[in-house]
N, C-alpha and C. Protein backbone atom coordinates (compact mmCIF):
# COMPACT_ATOMS: atom_id res chain seq x y z
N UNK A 1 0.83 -1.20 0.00
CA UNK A 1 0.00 0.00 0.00
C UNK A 1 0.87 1.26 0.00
N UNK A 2 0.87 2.64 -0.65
CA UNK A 2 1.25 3.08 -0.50
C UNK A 2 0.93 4.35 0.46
N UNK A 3 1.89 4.37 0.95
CA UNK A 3 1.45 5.13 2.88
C UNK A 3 1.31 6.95 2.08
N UNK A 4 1.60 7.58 1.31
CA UNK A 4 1.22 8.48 0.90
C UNK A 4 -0.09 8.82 0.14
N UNK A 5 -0.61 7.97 -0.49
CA UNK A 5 -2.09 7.75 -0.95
C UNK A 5 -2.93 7.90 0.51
N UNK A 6 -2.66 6.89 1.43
CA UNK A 6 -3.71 7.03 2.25
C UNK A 6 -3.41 8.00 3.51
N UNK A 7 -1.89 8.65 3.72
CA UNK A 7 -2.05 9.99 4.00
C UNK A 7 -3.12 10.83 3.40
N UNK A 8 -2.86 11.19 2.03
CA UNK A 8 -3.90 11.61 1.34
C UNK A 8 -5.39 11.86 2.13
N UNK A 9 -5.67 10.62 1.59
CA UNK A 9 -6.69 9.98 1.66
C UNK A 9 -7.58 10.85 3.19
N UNK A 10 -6.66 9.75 4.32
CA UNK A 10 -6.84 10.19 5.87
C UNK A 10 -7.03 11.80 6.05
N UNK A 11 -6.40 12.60 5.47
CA UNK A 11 -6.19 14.35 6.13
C UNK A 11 -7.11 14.79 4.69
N UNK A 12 -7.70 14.30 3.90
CA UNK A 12 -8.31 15.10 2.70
C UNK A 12 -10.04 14.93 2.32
N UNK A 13 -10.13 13.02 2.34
CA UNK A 13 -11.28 12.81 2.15
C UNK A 13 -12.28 12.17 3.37
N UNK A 14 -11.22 11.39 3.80
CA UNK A 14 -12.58 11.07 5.02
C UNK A 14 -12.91 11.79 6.02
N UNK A 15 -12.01 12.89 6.24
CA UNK A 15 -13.33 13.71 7.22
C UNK A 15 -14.35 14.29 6.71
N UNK A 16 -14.05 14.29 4.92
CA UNK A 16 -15.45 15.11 4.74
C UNK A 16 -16.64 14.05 5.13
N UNK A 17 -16.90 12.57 5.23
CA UNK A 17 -17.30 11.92 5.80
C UNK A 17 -17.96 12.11 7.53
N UNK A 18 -17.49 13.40 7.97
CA UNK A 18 -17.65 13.44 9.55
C UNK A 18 -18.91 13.44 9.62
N UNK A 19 -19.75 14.33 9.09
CA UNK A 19 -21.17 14.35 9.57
C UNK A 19 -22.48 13.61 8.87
N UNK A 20 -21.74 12.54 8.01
CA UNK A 20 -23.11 11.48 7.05
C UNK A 20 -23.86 10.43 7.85
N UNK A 21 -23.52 10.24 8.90
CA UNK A 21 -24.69 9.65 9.60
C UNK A 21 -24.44 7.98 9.96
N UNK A 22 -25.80 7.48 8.66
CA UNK A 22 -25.59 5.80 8.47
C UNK A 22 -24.22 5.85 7.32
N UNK A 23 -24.06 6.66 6.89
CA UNK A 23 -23.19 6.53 5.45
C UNK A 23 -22.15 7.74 5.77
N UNK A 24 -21.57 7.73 7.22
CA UNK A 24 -20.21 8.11 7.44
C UNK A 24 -19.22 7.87 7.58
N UNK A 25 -18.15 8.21 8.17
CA UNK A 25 -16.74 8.31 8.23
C UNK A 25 -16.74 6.61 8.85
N UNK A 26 -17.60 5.79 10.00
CA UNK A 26 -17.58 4.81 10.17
C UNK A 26 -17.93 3.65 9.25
N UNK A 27 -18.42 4.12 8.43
CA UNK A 27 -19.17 2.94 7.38
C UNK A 27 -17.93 3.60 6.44
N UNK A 28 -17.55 4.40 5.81
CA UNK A 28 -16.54 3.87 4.81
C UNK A 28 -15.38 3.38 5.14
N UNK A 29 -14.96 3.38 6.77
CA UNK A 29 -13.76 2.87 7.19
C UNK A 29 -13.76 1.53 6.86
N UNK A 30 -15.31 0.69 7.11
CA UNK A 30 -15.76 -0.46 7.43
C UNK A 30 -15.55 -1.05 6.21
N UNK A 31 -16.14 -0.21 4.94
CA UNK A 31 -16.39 -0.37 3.39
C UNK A 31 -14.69 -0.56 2.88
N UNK A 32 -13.62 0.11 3.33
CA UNK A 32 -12.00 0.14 2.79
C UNK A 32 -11.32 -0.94 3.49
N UNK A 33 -12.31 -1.25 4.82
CA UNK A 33 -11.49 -2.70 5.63
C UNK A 33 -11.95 -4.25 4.87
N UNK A 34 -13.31 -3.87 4.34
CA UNK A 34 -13.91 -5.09 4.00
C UNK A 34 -13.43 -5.24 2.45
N UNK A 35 -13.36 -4.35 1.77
CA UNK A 35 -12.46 -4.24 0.02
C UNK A 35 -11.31 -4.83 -0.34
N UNK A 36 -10.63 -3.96 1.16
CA UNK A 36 -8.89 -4.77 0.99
C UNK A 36 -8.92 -6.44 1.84
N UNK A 37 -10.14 -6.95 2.40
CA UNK A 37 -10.09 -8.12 2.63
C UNK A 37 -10.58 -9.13 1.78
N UNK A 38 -11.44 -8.84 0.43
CA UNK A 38 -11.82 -9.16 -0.52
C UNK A 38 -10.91 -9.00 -1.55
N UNK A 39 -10.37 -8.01 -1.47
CA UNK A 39 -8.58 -8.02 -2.54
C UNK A 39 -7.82 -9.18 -2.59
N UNK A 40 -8.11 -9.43 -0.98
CA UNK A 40 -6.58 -10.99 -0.89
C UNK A 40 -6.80 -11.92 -1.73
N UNK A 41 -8.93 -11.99 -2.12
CA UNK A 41 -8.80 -13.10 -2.66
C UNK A 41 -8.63 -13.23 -4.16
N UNK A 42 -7.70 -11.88 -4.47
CA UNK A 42 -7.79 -11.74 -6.03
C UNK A 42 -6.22 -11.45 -6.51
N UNK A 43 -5.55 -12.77 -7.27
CA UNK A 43 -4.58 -12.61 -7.73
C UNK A 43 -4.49 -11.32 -8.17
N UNK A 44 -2.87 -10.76 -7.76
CA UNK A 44 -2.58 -9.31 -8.87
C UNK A 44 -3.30 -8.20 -8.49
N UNK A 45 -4.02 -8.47 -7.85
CA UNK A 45 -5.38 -6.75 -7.62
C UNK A 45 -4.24 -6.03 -7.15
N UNK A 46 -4.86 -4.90 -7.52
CA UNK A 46 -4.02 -3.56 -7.31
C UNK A 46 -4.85 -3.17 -5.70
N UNK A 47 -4.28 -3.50 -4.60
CA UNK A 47 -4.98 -2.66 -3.43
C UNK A 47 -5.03 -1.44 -3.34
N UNK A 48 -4.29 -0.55 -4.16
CA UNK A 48 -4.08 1.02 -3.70
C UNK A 48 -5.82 1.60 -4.62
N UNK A 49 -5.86 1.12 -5.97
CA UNK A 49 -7.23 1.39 -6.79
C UNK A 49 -8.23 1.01 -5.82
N UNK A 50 -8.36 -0.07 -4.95
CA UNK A 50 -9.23 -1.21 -4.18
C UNK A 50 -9.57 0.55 -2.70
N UNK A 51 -8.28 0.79 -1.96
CA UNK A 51 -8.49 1.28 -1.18
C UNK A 51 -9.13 2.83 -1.41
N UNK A 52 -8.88 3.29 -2.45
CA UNK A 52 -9.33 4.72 -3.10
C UNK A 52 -10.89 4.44 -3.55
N UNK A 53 -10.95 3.21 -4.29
CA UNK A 53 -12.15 3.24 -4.70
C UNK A 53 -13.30 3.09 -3.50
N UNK A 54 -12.89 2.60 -2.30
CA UNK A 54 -13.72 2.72 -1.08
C UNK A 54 -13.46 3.99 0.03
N UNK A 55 -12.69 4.39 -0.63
CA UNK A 55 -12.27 5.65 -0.20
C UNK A 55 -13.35 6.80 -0.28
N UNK A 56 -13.64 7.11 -1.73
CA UNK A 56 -14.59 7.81 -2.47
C UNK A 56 -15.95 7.73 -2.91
N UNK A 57 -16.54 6.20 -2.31
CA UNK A 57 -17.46 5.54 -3.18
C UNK A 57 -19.05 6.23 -2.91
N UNK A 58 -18.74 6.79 -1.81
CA UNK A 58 -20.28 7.91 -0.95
C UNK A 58 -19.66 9.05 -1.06
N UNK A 59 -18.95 9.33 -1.11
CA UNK A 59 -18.57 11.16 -1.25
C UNK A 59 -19.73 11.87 -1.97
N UNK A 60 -20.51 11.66 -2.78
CA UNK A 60 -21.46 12.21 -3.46
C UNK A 60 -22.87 12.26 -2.95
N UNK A 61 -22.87 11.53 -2.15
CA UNK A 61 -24.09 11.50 -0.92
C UNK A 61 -24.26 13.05 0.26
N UNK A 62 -22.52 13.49 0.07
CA UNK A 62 -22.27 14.79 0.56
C UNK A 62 -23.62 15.90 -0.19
N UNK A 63 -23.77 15.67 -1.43
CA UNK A 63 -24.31 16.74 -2.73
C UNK A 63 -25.97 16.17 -2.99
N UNK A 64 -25.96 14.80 -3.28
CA UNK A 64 -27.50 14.13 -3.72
C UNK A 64 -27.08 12.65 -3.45
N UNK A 65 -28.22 11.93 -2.60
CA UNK A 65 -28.16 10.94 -1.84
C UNK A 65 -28.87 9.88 -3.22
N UNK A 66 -29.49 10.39 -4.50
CA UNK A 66 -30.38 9.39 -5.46
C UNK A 66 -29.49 9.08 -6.52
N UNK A 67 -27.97 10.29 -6.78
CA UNK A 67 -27.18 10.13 -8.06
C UNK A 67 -26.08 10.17 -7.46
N UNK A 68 -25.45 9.87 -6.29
CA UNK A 68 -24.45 10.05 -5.37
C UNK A 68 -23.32 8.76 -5.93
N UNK A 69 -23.62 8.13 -6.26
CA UNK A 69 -22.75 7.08 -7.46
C UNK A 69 -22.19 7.83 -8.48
N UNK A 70 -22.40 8.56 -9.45
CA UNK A 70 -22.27 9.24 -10.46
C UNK A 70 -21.58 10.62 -10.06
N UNK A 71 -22.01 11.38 -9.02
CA UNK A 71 -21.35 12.50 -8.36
C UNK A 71 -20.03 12.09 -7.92
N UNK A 72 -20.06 10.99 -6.80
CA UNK A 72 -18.94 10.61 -6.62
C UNK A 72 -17.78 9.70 -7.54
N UNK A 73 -18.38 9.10 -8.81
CA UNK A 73 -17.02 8.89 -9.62
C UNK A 73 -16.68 10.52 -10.25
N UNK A 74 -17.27 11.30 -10.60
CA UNK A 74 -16.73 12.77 -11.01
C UNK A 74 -16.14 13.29 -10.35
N UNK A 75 -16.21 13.22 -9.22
CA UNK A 75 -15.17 13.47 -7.92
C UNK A 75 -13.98 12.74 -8.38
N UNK A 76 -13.70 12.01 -8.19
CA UNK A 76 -12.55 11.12 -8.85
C UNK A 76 -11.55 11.66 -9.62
N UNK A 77 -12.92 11.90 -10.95
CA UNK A 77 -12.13 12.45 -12.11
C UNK A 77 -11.72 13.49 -11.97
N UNK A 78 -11.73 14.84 -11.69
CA UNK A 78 -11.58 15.93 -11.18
C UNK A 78 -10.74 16.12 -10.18
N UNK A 79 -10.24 15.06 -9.29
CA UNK A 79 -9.50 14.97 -8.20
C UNK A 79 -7.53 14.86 -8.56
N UNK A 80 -7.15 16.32 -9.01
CA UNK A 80 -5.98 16.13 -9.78
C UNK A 80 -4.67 15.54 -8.82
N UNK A 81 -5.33 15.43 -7.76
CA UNK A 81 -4.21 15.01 -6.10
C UNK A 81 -3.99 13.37 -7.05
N UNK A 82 -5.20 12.28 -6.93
CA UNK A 82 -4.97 10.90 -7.15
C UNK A 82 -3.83 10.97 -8.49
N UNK A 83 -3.71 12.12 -9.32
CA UNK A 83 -2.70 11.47 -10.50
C UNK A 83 -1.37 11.58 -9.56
N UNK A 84 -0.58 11.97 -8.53
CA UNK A 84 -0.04 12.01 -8.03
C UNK A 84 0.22 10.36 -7.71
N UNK A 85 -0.67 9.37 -7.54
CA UNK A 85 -0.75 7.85 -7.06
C UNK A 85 -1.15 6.90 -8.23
N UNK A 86 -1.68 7.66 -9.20
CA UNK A 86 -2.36 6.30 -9.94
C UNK A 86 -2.31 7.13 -11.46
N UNK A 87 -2.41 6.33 -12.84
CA UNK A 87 -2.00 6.86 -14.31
C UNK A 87 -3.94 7.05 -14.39
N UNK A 88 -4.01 7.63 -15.50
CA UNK A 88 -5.13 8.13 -16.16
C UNK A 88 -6.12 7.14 -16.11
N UNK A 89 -5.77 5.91 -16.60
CA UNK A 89 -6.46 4.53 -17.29
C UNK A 89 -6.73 4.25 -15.66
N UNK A 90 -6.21 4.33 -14.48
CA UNK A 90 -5.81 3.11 -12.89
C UNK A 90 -6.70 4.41 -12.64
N UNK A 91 -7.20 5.85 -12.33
CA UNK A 91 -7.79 6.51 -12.18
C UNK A 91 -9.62 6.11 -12.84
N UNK A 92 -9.59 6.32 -14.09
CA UNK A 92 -10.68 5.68 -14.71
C UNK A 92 -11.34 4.72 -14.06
N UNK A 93 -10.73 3.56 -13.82
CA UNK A 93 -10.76 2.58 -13.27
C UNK A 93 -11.39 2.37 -11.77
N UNK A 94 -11.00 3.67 -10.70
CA UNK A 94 -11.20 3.78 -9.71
C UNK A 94 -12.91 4.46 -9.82
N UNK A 95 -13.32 5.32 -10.73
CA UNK A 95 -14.26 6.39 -11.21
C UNK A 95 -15.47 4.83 -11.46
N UNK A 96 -15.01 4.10 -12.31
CA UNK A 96 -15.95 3.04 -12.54
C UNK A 96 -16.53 2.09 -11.42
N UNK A 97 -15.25 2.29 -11.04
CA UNK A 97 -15.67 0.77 -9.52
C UNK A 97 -16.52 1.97 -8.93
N UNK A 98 -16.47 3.08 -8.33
CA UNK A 98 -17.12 3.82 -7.46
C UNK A 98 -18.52 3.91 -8.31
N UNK A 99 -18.82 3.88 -9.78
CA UNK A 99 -19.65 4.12 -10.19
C UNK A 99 -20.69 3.32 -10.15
N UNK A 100 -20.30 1.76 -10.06
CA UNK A 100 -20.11 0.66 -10.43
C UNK A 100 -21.11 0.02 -9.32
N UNK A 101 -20.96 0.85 -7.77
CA UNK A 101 -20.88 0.22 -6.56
C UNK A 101 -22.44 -0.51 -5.94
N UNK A 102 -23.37 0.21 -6.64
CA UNK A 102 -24.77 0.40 -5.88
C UNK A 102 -25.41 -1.07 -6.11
N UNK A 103 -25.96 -1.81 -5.21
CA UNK A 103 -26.26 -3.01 -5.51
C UNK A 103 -28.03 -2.91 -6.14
N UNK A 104 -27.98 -1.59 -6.43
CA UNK A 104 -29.61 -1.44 -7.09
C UNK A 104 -29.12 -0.97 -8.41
N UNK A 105 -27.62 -1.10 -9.17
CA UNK A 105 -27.88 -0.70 -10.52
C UNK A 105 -28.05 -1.86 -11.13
N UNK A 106 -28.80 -1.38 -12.10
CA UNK A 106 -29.36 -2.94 -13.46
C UNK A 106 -27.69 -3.54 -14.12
N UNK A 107 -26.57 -2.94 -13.77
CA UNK A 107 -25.90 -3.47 -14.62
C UNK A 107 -24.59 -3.58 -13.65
N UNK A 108 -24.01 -4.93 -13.96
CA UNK A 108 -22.92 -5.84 -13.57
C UNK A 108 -21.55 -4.42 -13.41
N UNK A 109 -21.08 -4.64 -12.45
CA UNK A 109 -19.55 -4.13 -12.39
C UNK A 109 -18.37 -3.64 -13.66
N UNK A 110 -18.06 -3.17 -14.19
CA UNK A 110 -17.66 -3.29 -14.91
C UNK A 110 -15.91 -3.77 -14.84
N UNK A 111 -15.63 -4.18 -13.57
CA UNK A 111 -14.61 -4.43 -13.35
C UNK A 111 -14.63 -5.00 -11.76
N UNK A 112 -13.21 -5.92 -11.79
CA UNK A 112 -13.11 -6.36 -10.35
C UNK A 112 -13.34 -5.74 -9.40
N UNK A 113 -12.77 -4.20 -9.34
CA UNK A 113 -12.91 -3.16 -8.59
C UNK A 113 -13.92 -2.61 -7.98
N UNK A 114 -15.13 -2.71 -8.99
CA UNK A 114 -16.51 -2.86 -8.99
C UNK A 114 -16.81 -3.44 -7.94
N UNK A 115 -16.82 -5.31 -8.50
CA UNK A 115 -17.56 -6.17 -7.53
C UNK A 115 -16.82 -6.23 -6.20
N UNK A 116 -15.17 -5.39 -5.63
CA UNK A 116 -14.97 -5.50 -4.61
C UNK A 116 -15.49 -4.95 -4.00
N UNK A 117 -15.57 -3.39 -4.11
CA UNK A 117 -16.11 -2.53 -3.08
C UNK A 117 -17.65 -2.37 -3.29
N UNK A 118 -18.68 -3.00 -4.21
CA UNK A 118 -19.61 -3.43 -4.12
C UNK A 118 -20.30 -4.55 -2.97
N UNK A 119 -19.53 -5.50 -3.03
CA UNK A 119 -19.68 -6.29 -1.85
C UNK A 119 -19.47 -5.89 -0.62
N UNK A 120 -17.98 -5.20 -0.44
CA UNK A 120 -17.95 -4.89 0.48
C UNK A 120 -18.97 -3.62 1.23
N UNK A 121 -19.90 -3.10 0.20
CA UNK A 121 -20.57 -1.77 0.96
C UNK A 121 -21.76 -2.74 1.10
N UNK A 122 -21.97 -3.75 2.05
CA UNK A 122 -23.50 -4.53 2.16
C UNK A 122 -22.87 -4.76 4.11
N UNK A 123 -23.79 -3.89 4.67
CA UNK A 123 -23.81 -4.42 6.15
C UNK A 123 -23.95 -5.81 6.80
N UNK A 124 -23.26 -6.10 7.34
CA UNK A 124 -22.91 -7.69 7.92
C UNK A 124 -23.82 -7.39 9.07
N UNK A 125 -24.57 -6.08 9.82
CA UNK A 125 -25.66 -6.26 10.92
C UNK A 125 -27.05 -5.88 10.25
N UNK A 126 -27.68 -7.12 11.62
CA UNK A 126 -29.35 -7.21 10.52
C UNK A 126 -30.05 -6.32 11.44
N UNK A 127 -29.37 -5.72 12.69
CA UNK A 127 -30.00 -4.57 13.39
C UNK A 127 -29.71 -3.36 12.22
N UNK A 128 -28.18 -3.13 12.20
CA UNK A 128 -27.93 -1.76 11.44
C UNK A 128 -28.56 -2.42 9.99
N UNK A 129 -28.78 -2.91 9.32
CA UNK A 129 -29.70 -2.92 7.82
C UNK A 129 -31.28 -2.28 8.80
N UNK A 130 -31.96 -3.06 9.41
CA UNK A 130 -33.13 -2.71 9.69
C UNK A 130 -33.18 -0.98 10.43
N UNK A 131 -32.52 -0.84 11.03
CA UNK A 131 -32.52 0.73 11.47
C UNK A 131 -32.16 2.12 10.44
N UNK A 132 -31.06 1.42 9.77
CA UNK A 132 -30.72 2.25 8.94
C UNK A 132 -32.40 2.37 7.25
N UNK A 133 -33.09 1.64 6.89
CA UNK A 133 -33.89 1.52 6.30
C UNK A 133 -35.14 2.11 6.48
N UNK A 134 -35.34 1.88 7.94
CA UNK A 134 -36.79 2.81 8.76
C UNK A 134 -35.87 4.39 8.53
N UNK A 135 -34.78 4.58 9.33
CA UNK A 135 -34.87 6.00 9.11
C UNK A 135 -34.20 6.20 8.19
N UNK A 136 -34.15 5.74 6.79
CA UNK A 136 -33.95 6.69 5.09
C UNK A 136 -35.11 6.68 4.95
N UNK A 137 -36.75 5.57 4.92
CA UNK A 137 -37.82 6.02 4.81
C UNK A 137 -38.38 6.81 5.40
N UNK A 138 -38.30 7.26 6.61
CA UNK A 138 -38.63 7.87 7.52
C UNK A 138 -38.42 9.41 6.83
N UNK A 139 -36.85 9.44 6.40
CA UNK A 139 -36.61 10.72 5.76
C UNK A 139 -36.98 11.16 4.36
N UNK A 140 -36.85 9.88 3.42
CA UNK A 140 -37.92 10.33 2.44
C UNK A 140 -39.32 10.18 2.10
N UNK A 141 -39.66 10.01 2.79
CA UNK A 141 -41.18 10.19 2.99
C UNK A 141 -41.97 11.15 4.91
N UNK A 142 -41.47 12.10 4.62
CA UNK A 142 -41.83 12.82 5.87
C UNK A 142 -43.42 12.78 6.35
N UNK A 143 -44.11 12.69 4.88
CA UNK A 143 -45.43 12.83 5.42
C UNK A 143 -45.87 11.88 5.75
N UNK A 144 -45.77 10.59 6.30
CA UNK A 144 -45.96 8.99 6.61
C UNK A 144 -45.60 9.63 8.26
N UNK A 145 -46.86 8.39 8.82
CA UNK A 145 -45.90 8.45 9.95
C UNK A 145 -45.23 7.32 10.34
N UNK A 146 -45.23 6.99 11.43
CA UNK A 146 -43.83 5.78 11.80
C UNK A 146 -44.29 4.44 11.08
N UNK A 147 -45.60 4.03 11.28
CA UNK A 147 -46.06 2.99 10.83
C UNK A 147 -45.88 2.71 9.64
N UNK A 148 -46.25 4.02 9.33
CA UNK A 148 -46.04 3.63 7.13
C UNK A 148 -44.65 3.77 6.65
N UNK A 149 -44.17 4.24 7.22
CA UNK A 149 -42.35 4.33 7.27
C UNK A 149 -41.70 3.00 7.24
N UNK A 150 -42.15 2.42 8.75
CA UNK A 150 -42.01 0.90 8.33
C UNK A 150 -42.10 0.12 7.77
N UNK A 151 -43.51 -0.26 7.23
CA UNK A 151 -44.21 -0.77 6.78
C UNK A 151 -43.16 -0.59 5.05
N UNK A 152 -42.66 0.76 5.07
CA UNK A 152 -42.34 0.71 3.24
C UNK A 152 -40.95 0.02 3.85
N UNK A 153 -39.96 0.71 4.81
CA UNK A 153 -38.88 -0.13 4.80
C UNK A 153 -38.74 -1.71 5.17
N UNK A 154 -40.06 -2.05 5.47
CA UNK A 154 -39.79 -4.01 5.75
C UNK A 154 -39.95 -4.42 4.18
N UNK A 155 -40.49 -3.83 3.29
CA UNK A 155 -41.15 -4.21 1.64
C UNK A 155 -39.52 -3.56 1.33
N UNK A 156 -39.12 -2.78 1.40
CA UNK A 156 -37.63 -2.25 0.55
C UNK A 156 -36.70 -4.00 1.20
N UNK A 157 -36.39 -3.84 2.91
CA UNK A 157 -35.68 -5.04 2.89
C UNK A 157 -35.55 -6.19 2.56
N UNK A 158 -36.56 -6.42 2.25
CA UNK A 158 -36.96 -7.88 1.39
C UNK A 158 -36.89 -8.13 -0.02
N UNK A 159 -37.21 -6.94 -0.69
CA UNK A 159 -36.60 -6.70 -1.84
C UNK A 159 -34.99 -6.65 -1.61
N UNK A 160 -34.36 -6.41 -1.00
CA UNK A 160 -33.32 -5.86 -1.17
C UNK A 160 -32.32 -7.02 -0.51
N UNK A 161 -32.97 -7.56 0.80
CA UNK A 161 -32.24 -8.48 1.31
C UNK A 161 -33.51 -10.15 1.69
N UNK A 162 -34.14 -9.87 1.39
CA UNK A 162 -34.91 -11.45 1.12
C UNK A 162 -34.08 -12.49 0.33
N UNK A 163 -34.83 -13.62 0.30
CA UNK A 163 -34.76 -14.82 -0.46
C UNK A 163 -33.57 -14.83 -1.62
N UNK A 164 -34.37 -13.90 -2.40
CA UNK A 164 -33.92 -12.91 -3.91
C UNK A 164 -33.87 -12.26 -4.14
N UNK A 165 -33.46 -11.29 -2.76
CA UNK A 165 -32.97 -9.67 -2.94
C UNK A 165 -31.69 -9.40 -3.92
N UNK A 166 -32.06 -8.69 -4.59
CA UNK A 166 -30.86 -7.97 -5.51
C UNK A 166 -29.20 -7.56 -4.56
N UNK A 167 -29.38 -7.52 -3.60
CA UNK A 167 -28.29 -7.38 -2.78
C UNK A 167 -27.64 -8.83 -2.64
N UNK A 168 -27.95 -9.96 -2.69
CA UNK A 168 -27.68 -11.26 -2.43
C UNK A 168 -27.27 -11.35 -3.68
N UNK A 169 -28.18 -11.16 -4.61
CA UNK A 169 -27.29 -11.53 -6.13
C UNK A 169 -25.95 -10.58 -6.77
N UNK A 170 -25.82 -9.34 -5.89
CA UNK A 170 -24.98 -8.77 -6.46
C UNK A 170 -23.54 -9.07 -5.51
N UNK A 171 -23.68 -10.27 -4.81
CA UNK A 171 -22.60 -10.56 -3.82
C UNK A 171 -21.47 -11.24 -4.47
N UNK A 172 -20.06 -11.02 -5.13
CA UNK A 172 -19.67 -11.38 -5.80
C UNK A 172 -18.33 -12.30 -5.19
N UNK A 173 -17.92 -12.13 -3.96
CA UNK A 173 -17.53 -12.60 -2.79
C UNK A 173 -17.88 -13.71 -1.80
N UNK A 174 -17.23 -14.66 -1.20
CA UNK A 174 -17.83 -14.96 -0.34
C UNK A 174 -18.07 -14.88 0.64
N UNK A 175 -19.20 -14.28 1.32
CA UNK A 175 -19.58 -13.38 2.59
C UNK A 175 -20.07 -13.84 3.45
N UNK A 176 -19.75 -14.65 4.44
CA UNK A 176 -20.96 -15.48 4.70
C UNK A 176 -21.74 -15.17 6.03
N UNK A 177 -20.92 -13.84 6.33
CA UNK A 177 -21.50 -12.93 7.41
C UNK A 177 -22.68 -11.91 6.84
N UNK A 178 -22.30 -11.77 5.46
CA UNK A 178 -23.68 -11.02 4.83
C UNK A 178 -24.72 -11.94 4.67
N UNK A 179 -24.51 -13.23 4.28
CA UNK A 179 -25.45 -13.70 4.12
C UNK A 179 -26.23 -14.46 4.94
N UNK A 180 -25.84 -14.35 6.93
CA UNK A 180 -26.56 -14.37 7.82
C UNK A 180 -26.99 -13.48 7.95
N UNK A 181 -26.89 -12.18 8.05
CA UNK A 181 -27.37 -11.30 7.92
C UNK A 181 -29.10 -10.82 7.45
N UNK A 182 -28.82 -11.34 5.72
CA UNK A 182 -29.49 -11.23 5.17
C UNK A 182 -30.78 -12.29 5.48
N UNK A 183 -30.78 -13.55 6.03
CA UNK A 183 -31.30 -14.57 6.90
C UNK A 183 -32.23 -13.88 7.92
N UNK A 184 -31.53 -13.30 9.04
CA UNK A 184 -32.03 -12.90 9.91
C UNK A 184 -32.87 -11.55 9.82
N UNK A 185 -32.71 -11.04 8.47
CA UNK A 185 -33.49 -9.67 8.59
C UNK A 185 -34.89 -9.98 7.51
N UNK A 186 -34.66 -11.04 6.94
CA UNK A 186 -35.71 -11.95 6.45
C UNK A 186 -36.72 -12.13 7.13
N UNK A 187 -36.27 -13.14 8.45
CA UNK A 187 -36.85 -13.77 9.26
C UNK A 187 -37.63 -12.44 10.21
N UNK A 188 -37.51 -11.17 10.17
CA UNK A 188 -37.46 -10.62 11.24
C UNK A 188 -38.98 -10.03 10.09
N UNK A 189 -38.21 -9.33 9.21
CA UNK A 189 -39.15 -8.55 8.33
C UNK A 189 -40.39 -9.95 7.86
N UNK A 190 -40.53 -10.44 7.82
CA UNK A 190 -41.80 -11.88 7.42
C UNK A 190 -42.99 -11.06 8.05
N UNK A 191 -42.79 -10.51 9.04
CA UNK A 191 -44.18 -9.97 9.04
C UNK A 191 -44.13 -8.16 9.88
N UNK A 192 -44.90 -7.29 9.90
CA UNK A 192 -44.98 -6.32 9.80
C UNK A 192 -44.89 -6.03 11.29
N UNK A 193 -45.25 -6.62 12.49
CA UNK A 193 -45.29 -6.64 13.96
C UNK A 193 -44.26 -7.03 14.68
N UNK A 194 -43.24 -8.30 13.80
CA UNK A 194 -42.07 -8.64 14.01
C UNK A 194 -40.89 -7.27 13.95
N UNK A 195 -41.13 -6.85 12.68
CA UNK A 195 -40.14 -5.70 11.85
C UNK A 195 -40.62 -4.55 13.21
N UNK A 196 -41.93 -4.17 13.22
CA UNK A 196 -41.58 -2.87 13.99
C UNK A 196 -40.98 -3.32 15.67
N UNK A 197 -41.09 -4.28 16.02
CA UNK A 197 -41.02 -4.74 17.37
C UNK A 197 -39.82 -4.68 17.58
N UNK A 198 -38.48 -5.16 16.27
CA UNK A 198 -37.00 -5.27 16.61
C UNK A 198 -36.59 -3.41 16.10
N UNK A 199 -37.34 -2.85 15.27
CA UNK A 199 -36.95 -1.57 15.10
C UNK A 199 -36.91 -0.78 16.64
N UNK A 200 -38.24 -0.61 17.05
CA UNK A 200 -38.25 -0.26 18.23
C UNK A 200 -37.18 -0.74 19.66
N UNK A 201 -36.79 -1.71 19.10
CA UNK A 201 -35.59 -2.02 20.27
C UNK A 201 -34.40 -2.06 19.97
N UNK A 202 -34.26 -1.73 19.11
CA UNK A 202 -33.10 -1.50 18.58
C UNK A 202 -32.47 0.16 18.48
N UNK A 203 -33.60 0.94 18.51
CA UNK A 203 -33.78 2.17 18.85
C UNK A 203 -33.76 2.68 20.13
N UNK A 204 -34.37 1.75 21.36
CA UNK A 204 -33.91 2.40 22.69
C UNK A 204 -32.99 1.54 23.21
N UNK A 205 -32.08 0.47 22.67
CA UNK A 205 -30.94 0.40 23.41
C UNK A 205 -29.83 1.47 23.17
């Protein structure tokens, strides 16, 4: 790794991370620990592209939380510090995997880089998936109240992490902490009294 990249990195980009919430400075630490542990299992990977590309991959969530994929590979590109660490093409590259990352786009990775830090941005807790889901509905939909809030985020988790959630199929790794995960928030979300019962306690511990 090179210790000047993630100087960089450390004093430039992740504090802008300080105040994002579910999708802060702690979740991308989590997202650059879980990338470079998914690297090992890839002959030749370049870890320094691996650690930048989880570096940057929410930065755009800073600006718009719906195109924050796309904001944040332009960040990338624009970011004339990384040619300092990486050539034009190993830059590109980093712009795609970040672009690449969302396990709700219709289309495959376009690179290893992709499916690393793709995988790696899927929460291994079926408390933090379920809390974090009530309050993004919660926030985009203000005029709901708690009930219907829920009610849309137990239908998003199941889509998302059920049986045949698109998050399970976009697991390109083997995770097998995501995919208890994804088990237990199944089992929890199955019915609508279950889901609000662990939200609610999960909220006043």
């Amino acid at each position: 790794m090179n210790e000047e990249l993630i100087k960089y990195v450390e004093t430039n980009i992740l504090p802008k991370y300080a105040d994002g919430s579910g999708h802060g400075l702690d979740h991308i630490k989590y997202v650059i620990k879980r990338s470079l542990k998914f690297a090992e299992q890839v002959p030749g990977v370049n870890k320094n592209i691996c650690y930048a590309a989880a570096a940057y991959h929410d930065i755009g969530r800073l600006i718009d939380d719906d195109t924050h994929e796309k904001i944040s590979a332009a960040f990338v590109r624009i970011d004339d510090n990384l040619k300092k660490f990486f050539s034009d093409e190993e830059i590109e590259t980093i712009a795609e995997a970040v672009e690449d990352h969302r396990a709700s786009s219709k289309r495959e990775p376009r690179s290893v880089y992709g499916k690393i830090v793709s995988t790696a941005d899927r929460s291994t807790s079926a408390d933090s998936i379920i809390k974090r889901a009530v309050e993004a509905h919660s926030y985009w939909s203000l005029k709901n109240n708690l009930d219907e809030s829920i009610e849309e985020a137990r239908q998003h988790v199941l889509e998302k992490h059920g049986k045949n959630g698109y998050a399970l199929k976009k697991t390109y790794f083997g995770d097998p902490d995501f995919v208890k995960a994804c088990k237990e928030v199944s089992e929890v979300a199955s019915s609508f009294d279950k889901f609000k019962k662990k939200y609610l306690a999960i909220t006043k511990s």
